[in-house]
C-alpha atoms as a PDB file:
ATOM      1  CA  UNK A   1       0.000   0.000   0.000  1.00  0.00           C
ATOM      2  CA  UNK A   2       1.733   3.225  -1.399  1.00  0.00           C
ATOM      3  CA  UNK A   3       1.338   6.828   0.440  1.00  0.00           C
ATOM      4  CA  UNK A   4      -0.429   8.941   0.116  1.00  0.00           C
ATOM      5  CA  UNK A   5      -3.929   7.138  -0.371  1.00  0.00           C
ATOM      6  CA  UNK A   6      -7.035   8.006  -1.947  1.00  0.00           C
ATOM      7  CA  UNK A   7      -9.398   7.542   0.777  1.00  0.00           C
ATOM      8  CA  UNK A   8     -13.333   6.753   0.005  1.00  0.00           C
ATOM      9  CA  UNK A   9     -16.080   8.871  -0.297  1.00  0.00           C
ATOM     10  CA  UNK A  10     -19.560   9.104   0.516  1.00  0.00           C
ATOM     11  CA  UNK A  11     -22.655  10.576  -1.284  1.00  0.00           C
ATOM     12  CA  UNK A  12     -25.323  13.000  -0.517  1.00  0.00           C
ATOM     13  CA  UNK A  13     -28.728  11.619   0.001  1.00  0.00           C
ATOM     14  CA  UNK A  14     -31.999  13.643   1.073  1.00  0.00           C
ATOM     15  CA  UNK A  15     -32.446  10.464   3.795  1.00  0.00           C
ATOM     16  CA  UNK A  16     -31.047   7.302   4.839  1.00  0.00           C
ATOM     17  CA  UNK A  17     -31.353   4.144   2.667  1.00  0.00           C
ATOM     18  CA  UNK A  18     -33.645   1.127   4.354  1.00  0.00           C
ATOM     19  CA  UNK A  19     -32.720  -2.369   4.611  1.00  0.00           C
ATOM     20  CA  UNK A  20     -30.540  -5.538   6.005  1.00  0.00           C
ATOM     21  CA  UNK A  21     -27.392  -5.139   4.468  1.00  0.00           C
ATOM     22  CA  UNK A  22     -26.911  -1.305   5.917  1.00  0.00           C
ATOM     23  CA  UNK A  23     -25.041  -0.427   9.021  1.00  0.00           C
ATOM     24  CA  UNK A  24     -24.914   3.540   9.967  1.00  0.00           C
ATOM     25  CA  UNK A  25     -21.836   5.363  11.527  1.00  0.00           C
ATOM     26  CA  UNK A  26     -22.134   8.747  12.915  1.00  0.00           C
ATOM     27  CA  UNK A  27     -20.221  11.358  11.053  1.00  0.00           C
ATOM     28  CA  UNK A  28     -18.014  13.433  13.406  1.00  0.00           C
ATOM     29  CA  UNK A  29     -17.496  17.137  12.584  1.00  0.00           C
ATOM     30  CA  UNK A  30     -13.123  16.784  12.511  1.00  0.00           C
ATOM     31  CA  UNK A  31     -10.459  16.283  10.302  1.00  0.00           C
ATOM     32  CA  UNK A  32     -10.318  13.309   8.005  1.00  0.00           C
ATOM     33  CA  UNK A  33      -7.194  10.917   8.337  1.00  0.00           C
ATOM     34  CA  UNK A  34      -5.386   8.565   7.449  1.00  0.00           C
ATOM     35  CA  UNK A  35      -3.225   6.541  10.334  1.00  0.00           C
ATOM     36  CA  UNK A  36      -0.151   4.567   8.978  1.00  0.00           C
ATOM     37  CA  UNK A  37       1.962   2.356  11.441  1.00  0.00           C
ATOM     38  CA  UNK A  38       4.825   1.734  10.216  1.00  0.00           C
ATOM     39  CA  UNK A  39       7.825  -0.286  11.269  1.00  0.00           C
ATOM     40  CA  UNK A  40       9.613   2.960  11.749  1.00  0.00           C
ATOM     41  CA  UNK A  41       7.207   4.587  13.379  1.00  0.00           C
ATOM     42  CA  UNK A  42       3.393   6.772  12.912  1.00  0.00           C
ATOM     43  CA  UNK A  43       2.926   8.612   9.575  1.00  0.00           C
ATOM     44  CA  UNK A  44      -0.920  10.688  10.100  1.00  0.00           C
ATOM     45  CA  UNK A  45      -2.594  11.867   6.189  1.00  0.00           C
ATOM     46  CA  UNK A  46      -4.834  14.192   5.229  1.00  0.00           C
ATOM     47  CA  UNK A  47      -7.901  13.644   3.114  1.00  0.00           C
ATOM     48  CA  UNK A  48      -5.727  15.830   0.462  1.00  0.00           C
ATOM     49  CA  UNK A  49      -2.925  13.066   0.864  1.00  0.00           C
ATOM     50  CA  UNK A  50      -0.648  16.105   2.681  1.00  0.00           C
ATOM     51  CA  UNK A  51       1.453  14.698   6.197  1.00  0.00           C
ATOM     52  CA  UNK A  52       0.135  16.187   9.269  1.00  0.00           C
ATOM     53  CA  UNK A  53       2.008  13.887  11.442  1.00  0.00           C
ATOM     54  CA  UNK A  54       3.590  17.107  13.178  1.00  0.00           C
ATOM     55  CA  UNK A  55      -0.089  18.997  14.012  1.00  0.00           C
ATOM     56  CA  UNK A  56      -1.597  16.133  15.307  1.00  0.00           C
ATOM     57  CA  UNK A  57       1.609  14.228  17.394  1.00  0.00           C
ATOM     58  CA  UNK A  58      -0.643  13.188  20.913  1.00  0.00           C
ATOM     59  CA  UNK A  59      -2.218  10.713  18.296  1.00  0.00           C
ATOM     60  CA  UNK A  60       1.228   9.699  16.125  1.00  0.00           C
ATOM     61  CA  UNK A  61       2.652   9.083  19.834  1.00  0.00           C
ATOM     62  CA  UNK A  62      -0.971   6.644  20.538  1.00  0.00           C
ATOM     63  CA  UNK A  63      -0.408   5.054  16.919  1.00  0.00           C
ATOM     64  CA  UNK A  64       2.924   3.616  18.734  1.00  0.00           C
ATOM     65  CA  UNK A  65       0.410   0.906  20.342  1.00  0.00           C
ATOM     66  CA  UNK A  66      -1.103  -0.226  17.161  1.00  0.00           C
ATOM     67  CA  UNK A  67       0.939  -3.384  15.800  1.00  0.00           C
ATOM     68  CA  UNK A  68       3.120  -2.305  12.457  1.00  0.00           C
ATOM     69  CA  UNK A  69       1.648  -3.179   9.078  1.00  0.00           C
ATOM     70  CA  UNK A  70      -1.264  -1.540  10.013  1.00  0.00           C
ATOM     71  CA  UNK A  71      -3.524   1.329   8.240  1.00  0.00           C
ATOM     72  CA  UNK A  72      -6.791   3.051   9.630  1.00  0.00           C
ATOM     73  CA  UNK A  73      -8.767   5.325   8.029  1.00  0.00           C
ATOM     74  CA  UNK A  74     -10.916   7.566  10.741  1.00  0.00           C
ATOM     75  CA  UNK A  75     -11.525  11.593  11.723  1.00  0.00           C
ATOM     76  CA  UNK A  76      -9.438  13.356  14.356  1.00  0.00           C
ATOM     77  CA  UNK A  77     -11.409  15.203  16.208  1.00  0.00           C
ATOM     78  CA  UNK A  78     -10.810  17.927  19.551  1.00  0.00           C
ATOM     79  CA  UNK A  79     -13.794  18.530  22.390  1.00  0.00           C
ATOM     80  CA  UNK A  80     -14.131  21.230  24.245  1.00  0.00           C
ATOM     81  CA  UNK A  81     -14.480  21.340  27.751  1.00  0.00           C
ATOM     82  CA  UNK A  82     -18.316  20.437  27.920  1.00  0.00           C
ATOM     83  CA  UNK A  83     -17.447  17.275  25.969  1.00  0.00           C
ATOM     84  CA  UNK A  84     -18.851  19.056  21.932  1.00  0.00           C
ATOM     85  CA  UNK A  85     -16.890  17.859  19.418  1.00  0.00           C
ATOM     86  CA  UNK A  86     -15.353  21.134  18.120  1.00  0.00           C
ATOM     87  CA  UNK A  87     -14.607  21.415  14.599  1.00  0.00           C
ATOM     88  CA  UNK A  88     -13.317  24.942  15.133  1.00  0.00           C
ATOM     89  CA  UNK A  89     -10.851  23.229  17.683  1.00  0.00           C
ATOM     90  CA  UNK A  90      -9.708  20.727  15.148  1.00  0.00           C
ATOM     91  CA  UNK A  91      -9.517  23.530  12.509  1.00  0.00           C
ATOM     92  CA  UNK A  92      -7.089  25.178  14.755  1.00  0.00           C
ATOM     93  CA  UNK A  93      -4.650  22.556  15.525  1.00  0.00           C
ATOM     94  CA  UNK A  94      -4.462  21.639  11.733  1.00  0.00           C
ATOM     95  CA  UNK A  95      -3.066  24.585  10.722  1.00  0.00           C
ATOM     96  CA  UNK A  96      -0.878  25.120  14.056  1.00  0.00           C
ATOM     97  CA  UNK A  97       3.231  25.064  13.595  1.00  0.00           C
ATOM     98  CA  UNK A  98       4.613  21.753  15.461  1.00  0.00           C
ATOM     99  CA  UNK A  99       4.819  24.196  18.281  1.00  0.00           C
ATOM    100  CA  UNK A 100       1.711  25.639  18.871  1.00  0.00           C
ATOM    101  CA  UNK A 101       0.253  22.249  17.985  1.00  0.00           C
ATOM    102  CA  UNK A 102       1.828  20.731  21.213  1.00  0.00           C
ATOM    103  CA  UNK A 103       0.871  23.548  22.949  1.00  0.00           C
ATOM    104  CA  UNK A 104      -2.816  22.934  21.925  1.00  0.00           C
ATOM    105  CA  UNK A 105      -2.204  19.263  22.413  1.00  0.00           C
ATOM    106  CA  UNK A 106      -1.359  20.014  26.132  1.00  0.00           C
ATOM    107  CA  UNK A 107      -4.857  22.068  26.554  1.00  0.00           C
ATOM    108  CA  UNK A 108      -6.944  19.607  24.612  1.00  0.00           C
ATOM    109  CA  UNK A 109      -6.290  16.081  23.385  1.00  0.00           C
ATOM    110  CA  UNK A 110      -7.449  14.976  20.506  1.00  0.00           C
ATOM    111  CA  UNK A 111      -9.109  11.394  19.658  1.00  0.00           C
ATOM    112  CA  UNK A 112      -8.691   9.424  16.738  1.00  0.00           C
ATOM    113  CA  UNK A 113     -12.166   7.962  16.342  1.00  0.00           C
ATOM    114  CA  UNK A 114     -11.123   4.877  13.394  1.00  0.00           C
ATOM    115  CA  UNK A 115     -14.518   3.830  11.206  1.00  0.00           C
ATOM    116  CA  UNK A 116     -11.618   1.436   8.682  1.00  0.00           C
ATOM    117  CA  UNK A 117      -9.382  -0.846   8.242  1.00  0.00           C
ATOM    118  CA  UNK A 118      -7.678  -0.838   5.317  1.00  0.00           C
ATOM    119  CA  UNK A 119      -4.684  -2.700   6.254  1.00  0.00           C
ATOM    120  CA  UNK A 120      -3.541  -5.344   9.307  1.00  0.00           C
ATOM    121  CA  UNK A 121      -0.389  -7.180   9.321  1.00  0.00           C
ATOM    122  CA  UNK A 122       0.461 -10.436   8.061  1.00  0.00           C
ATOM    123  CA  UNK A 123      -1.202 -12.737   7.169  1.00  0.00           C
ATOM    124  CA  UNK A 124      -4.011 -10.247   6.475  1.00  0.00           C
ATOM    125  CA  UNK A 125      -2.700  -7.592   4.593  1.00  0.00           C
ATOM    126  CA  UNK A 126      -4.724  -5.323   2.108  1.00  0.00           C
ATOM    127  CA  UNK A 127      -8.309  -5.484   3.843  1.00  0.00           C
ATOM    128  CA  UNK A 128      -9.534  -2.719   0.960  1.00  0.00           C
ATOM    129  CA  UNK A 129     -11.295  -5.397  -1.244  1.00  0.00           C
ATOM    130  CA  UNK A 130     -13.415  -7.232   1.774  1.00  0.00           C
ATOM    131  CA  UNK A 131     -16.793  -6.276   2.849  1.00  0.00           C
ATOM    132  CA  UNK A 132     -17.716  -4.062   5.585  1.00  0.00           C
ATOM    133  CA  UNK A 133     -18.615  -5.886   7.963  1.00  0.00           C
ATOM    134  CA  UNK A 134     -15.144  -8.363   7.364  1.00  0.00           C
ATOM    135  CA  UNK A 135     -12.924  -4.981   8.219  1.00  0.00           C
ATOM    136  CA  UNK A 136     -15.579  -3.353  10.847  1.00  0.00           C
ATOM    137  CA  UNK A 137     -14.964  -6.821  13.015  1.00  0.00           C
ATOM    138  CA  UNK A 138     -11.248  -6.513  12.182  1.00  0.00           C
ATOM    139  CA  UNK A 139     -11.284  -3.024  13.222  1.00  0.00           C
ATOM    140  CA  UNK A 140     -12.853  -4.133  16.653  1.00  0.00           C
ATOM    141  CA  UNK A 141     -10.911  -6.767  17.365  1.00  0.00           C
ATOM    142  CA  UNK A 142      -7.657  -4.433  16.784  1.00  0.00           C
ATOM    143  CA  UNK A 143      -8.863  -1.691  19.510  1.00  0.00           C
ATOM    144  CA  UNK A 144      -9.555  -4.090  21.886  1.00  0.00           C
ATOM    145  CA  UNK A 145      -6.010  -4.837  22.061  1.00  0.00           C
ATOM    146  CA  UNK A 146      -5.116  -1.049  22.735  1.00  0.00           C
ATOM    147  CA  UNK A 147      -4.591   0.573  26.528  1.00  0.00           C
ATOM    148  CA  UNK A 148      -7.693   1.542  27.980  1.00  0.00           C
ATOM    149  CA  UNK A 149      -6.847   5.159  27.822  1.00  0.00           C
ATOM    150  CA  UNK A 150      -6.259   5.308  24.061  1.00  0.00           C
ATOM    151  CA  UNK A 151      -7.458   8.343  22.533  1.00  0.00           C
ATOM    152  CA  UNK A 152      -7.931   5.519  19.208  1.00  0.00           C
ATOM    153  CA  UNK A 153     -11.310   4.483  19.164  1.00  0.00           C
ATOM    154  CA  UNK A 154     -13.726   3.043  16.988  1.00  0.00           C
ATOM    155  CA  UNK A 155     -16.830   5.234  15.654  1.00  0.00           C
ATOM    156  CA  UNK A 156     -20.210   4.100  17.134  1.00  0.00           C
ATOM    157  CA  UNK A 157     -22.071   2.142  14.385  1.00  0.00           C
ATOM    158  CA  UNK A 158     -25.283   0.507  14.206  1.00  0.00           C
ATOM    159  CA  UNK A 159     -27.370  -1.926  11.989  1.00  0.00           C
ATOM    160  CA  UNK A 160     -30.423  -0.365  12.975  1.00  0.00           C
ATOM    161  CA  UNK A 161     -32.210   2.895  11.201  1.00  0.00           C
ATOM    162  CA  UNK A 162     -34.043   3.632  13.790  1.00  0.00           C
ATOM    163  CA  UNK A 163     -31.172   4.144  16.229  1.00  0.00           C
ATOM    164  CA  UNK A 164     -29.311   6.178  13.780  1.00  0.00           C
ATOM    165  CA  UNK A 165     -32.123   8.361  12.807  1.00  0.00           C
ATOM    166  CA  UNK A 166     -32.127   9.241  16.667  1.00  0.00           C
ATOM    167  CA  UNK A 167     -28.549   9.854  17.267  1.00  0.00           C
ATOM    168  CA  UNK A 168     -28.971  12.115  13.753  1.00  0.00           C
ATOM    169  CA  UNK A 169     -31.777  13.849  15.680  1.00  0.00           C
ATOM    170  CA  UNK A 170     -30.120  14.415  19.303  1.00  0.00           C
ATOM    171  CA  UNK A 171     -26.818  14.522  18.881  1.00  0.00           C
ATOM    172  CA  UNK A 172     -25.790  17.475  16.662  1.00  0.00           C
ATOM    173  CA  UNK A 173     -24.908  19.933  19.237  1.00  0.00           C
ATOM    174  CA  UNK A 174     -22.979  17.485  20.611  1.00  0.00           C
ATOM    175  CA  UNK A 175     -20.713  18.214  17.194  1.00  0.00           C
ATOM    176  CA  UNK A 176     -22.283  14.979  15.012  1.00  0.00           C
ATOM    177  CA  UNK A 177     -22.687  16.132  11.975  1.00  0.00           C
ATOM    178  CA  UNK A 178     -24.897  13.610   9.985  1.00  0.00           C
ATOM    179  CA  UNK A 179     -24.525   9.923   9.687  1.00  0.00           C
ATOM    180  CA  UNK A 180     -22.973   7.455   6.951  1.00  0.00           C
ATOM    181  CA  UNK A 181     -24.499   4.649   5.796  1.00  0.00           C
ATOM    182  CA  UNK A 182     -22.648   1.916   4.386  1.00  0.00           C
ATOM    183  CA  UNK A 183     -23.241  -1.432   2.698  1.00  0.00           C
ATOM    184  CA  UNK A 184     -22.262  -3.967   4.892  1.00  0.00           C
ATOM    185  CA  UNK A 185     -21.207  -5.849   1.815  1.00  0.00           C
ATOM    186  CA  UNK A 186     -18.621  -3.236  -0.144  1.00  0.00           C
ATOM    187  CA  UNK A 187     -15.237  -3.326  -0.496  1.00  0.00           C
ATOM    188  CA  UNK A 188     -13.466   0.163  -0.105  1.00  0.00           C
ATOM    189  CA  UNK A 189     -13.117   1.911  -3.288  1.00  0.00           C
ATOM    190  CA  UNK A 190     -11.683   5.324  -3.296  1.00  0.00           C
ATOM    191  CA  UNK A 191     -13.333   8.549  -4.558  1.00  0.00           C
ATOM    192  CA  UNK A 192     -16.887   8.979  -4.588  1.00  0.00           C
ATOM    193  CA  UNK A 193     -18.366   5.423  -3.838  1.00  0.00           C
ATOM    194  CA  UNK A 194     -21.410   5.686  -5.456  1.00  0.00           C
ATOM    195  CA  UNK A 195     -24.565   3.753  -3.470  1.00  0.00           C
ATOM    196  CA  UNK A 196     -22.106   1.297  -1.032  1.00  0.00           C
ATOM    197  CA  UNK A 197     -21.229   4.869   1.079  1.00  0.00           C
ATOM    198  CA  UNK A 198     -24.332   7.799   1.482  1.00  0.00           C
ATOM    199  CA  UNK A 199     -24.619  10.044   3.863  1.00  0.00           C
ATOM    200  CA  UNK A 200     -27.234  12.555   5.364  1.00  0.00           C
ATOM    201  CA  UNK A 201     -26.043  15.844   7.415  1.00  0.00           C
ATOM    202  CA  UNK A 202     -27.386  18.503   8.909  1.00  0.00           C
ATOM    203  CA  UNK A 203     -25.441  21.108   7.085  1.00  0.00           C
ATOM    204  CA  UNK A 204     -25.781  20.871   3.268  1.00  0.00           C
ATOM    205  CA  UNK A 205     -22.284  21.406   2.196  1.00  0.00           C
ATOM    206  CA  UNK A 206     -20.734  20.607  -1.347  1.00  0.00           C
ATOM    207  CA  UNK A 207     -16.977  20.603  -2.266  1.00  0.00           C
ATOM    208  CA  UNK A 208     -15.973  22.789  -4.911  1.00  0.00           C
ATOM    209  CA  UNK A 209     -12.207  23.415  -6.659  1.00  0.00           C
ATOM    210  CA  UNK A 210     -10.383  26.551  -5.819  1.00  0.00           C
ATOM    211  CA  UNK A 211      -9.695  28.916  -8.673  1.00  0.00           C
ATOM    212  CA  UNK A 212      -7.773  31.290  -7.009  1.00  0.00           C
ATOM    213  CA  UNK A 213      -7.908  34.692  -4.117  1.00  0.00           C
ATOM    214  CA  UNK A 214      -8.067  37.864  -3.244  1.00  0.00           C
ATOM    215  CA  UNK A 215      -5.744  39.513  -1.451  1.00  0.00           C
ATOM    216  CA  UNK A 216      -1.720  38.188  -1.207  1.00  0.00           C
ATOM    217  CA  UNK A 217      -0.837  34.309  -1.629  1.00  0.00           C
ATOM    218  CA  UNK A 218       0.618  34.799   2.133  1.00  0.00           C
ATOM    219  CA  UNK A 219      -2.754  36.632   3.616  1.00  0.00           C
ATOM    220  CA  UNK A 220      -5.578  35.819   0.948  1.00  0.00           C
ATOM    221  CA  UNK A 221      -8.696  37.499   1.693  1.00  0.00           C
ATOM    222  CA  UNK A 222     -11.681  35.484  -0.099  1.00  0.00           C
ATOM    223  CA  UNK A 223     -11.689  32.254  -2.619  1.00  0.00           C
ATOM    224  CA  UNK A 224     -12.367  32.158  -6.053  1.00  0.00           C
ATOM    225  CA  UNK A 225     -14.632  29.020  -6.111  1.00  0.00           C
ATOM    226  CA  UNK A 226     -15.422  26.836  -9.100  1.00  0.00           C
ATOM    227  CA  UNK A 227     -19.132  25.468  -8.252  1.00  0.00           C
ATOM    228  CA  UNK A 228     -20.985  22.521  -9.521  1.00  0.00           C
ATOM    229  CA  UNK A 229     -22.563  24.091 -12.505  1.00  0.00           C
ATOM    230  CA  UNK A 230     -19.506  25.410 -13.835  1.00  0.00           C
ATOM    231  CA  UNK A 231     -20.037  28.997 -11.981  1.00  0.00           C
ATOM    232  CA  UNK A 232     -16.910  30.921 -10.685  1.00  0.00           C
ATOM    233  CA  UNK A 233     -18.045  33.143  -7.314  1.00  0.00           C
ATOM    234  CA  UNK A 234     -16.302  34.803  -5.201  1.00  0.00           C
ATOM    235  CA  UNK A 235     -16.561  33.537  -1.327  1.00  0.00           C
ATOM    236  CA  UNK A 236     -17.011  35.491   1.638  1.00  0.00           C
ATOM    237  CA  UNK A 237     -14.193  36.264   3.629  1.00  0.00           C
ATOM    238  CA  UNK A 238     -11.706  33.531   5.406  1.00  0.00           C
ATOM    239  CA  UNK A 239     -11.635  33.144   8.686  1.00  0.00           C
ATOM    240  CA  UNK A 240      -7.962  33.653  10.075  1.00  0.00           C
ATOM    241  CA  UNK A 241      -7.616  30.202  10.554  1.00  0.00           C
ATOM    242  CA  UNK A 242      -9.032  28.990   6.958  1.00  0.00           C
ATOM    243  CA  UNK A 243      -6.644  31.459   5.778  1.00  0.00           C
ATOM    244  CA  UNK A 244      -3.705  29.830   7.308  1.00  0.00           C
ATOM    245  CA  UNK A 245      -4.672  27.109   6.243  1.00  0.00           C
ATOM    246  CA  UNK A 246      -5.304  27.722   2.508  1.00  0.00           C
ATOM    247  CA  UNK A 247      -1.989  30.114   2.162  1.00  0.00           C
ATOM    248  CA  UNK A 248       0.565  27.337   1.783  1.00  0.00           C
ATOM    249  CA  UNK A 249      -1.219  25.397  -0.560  1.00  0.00           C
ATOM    250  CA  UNK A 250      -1.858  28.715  -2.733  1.00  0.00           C
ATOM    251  CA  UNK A 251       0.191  28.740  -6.101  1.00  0.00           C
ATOM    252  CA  UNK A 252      -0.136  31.574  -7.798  1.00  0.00           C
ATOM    253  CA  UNK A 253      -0.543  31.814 -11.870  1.00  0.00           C
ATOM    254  CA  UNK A 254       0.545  35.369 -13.492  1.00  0.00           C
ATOM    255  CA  UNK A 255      -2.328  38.142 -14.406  1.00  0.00           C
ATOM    256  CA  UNK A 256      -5.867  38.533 -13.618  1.00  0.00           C
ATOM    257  CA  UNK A 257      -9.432  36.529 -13.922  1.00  0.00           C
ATOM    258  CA  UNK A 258     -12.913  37.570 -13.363  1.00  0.00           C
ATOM    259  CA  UNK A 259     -15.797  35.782 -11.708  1.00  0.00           C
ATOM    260  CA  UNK A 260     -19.050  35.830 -13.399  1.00  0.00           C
ATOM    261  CA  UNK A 261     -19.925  38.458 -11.133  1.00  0.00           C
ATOM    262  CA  UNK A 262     -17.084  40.554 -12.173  1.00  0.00           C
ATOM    263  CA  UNK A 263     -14.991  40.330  -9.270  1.00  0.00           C
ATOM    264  CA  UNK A 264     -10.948  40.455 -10.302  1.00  0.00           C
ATOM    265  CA  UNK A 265      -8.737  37.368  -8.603  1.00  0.00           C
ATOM    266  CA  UNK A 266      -5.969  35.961  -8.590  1.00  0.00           C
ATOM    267  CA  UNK A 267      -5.892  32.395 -10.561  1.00  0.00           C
ATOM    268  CA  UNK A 268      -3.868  29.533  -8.803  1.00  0.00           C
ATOM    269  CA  UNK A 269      -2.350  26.898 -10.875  1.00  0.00           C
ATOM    270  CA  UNK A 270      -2.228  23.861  -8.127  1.00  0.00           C
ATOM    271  CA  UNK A 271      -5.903  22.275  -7.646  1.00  0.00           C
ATOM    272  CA  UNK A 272      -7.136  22.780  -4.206  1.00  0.00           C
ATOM    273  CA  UNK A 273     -10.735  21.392  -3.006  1.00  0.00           C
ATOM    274  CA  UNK A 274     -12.714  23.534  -0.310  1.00  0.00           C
ATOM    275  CA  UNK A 275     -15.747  22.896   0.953  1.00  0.00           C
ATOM    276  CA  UNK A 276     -18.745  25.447   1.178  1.00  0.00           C
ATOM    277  CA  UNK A 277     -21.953  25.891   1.583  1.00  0.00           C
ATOM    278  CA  UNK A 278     -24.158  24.794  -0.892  1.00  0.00           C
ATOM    279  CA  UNK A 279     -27.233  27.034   0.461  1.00  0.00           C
ATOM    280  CA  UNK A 280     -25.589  30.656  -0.598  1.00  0.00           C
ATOM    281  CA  UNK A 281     -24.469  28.985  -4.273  1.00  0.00           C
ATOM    282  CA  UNK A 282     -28.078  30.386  -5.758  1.00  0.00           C
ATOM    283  CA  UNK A 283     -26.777  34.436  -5.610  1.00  0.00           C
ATOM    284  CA  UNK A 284     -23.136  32.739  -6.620  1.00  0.00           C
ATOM    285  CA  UNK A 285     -21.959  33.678  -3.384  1.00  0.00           C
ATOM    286  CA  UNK A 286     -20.105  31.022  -1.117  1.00  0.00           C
ATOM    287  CA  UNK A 287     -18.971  30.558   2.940  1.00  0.00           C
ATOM    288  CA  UNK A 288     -16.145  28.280   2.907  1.00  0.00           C
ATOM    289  CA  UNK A 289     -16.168  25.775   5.576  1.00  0.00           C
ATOM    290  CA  UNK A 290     -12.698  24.171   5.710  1.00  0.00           C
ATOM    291  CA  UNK A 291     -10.060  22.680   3.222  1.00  0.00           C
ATOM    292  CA  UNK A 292      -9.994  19.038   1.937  1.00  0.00           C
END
């Protein structure tokens, strides 16, 4: 298995599918990764296939436990001091130098919570092309060898729709955001995953690609956003820590391009996926929720 890897995607659905051969996950409002033990040590991956090992090193250092050989795919997430799941938190330690990220670390924690296997040492290898429910009992049965204090931890699931729909209904302010269904019989295929992976959230985002910005490569201001229908708008303006977060990955192409709504930006030349909110894309103006 060769880094960085494509990790699997789910779809947007108005409301959870019915039937035997579903089990549900909550979806956690955090960061998407990627957990490689290695024989040398704990390698952590963004969604975008960027190392992040040195934001998030409380969980490299609780990867130590896991045997080598092995591969997880889960969401990092931070809680504040009521117990939310804070994706604000999260946000922050992401795009934190190694410093401040310890420093962060020290104040609050932050939990791996695993929902894949995708790989277990010998002799079971490459777990991507077994069903579900083969790598969700594999997944199991690895945790339960951890320390009881391990911030690693496997994401509540559930085979019935009932139970799901109520945890969708009770839970958000407690920072769940929706809640995956997935086909207890797919393998895990990267990208979108068609109807094995769906999902229903409370907030109706979409991704879109990142055209370019306002303002200076170092300090950009607002996001040129490519949407759906082939629209370029103009989004509202970053947050200080989206902005952070988006200004290393910014690569800047020479002269000048206009949304539809006439707004002058620059263009970048290295793709970059965002996600915003689909509500505002009617009057072709965006929020932008985090980077992928």
């Amino acid at each position: 298995m060769d880094w960085p890897l494509s990790v699997a995607l789910a779809q947007s659905v108005p409301e959870l599918p019915t039937g035997a051969d579903w089990s549900y996950e909550v979806k956690l409002d955090g960061h998407r990764m990627i957990m490689w033990r290695t024989d040398a040590g704990v390698r952590l991956q963004a969604r975008s296939g960027r190392d992040v090992t040195a934001a998030w090193g409380d969980l490299a250092l609780a990867g130590l436990h896991l045997p080598a050989g092995t591969v997880l795919d889960g969401e990092a997430v931070v809680t504040t001091e009521d117990g939310r799941i804070s994706f604000e938190a999260a946000q922050a330690r992401a795009a934190s130098s190694p410093t401040r990220a310890r420093r962060l670390a020290a104040q609050r924690p932050a939990h791996y919570i695993a929902f894949d296997a995708l790989q277990l040492p010998s002799p079971n290898g490459d777990m991507r092309a077994r069903p579900y429910n083969e790598r969700r009992a594999a997944l199991l049965s690895l945790l339960a060898e951890l320390p009881a204090n391990t911030p690693i931890q496997a994401v509540s699931a559930t085979t019935d729709r009932g139970t799901a729909l109520t945890w969708y209904n009770t839970l958000h302010n407690q920072g769940i955001e929706g809640i995956v269904a997935k086909r207890t019989t797919s393998p895990y295929r990267a990208g979108r995953t068609g109807t094995s992976w769906l999902k229903i959230r409370h907030a109706d985002t979409i991704d879109a690609t990142v055209a370019g910005f306002t303002g200076t490569a170092r300090q950009p201001r607002a996001l040129a956003v490519r949407l759906p229908d082939g629209r370029i708008a103009l989004s509202q303006r970053l947050t200080t820590v989206l902005a952070a977060s988006v200004a290393p990955r910014l690569v800047p192409q020479p002269g000048r391009a206009y949304t539809q709504g006439g707004d002058a930006y620059t263009p970048v030349s290295r793709e970059i996926v965002v996600e915003v909110v689909a509500g505002t894309t009617r009057h072709a103006v965006v929020t932008v929720v985090r980077l992928r």
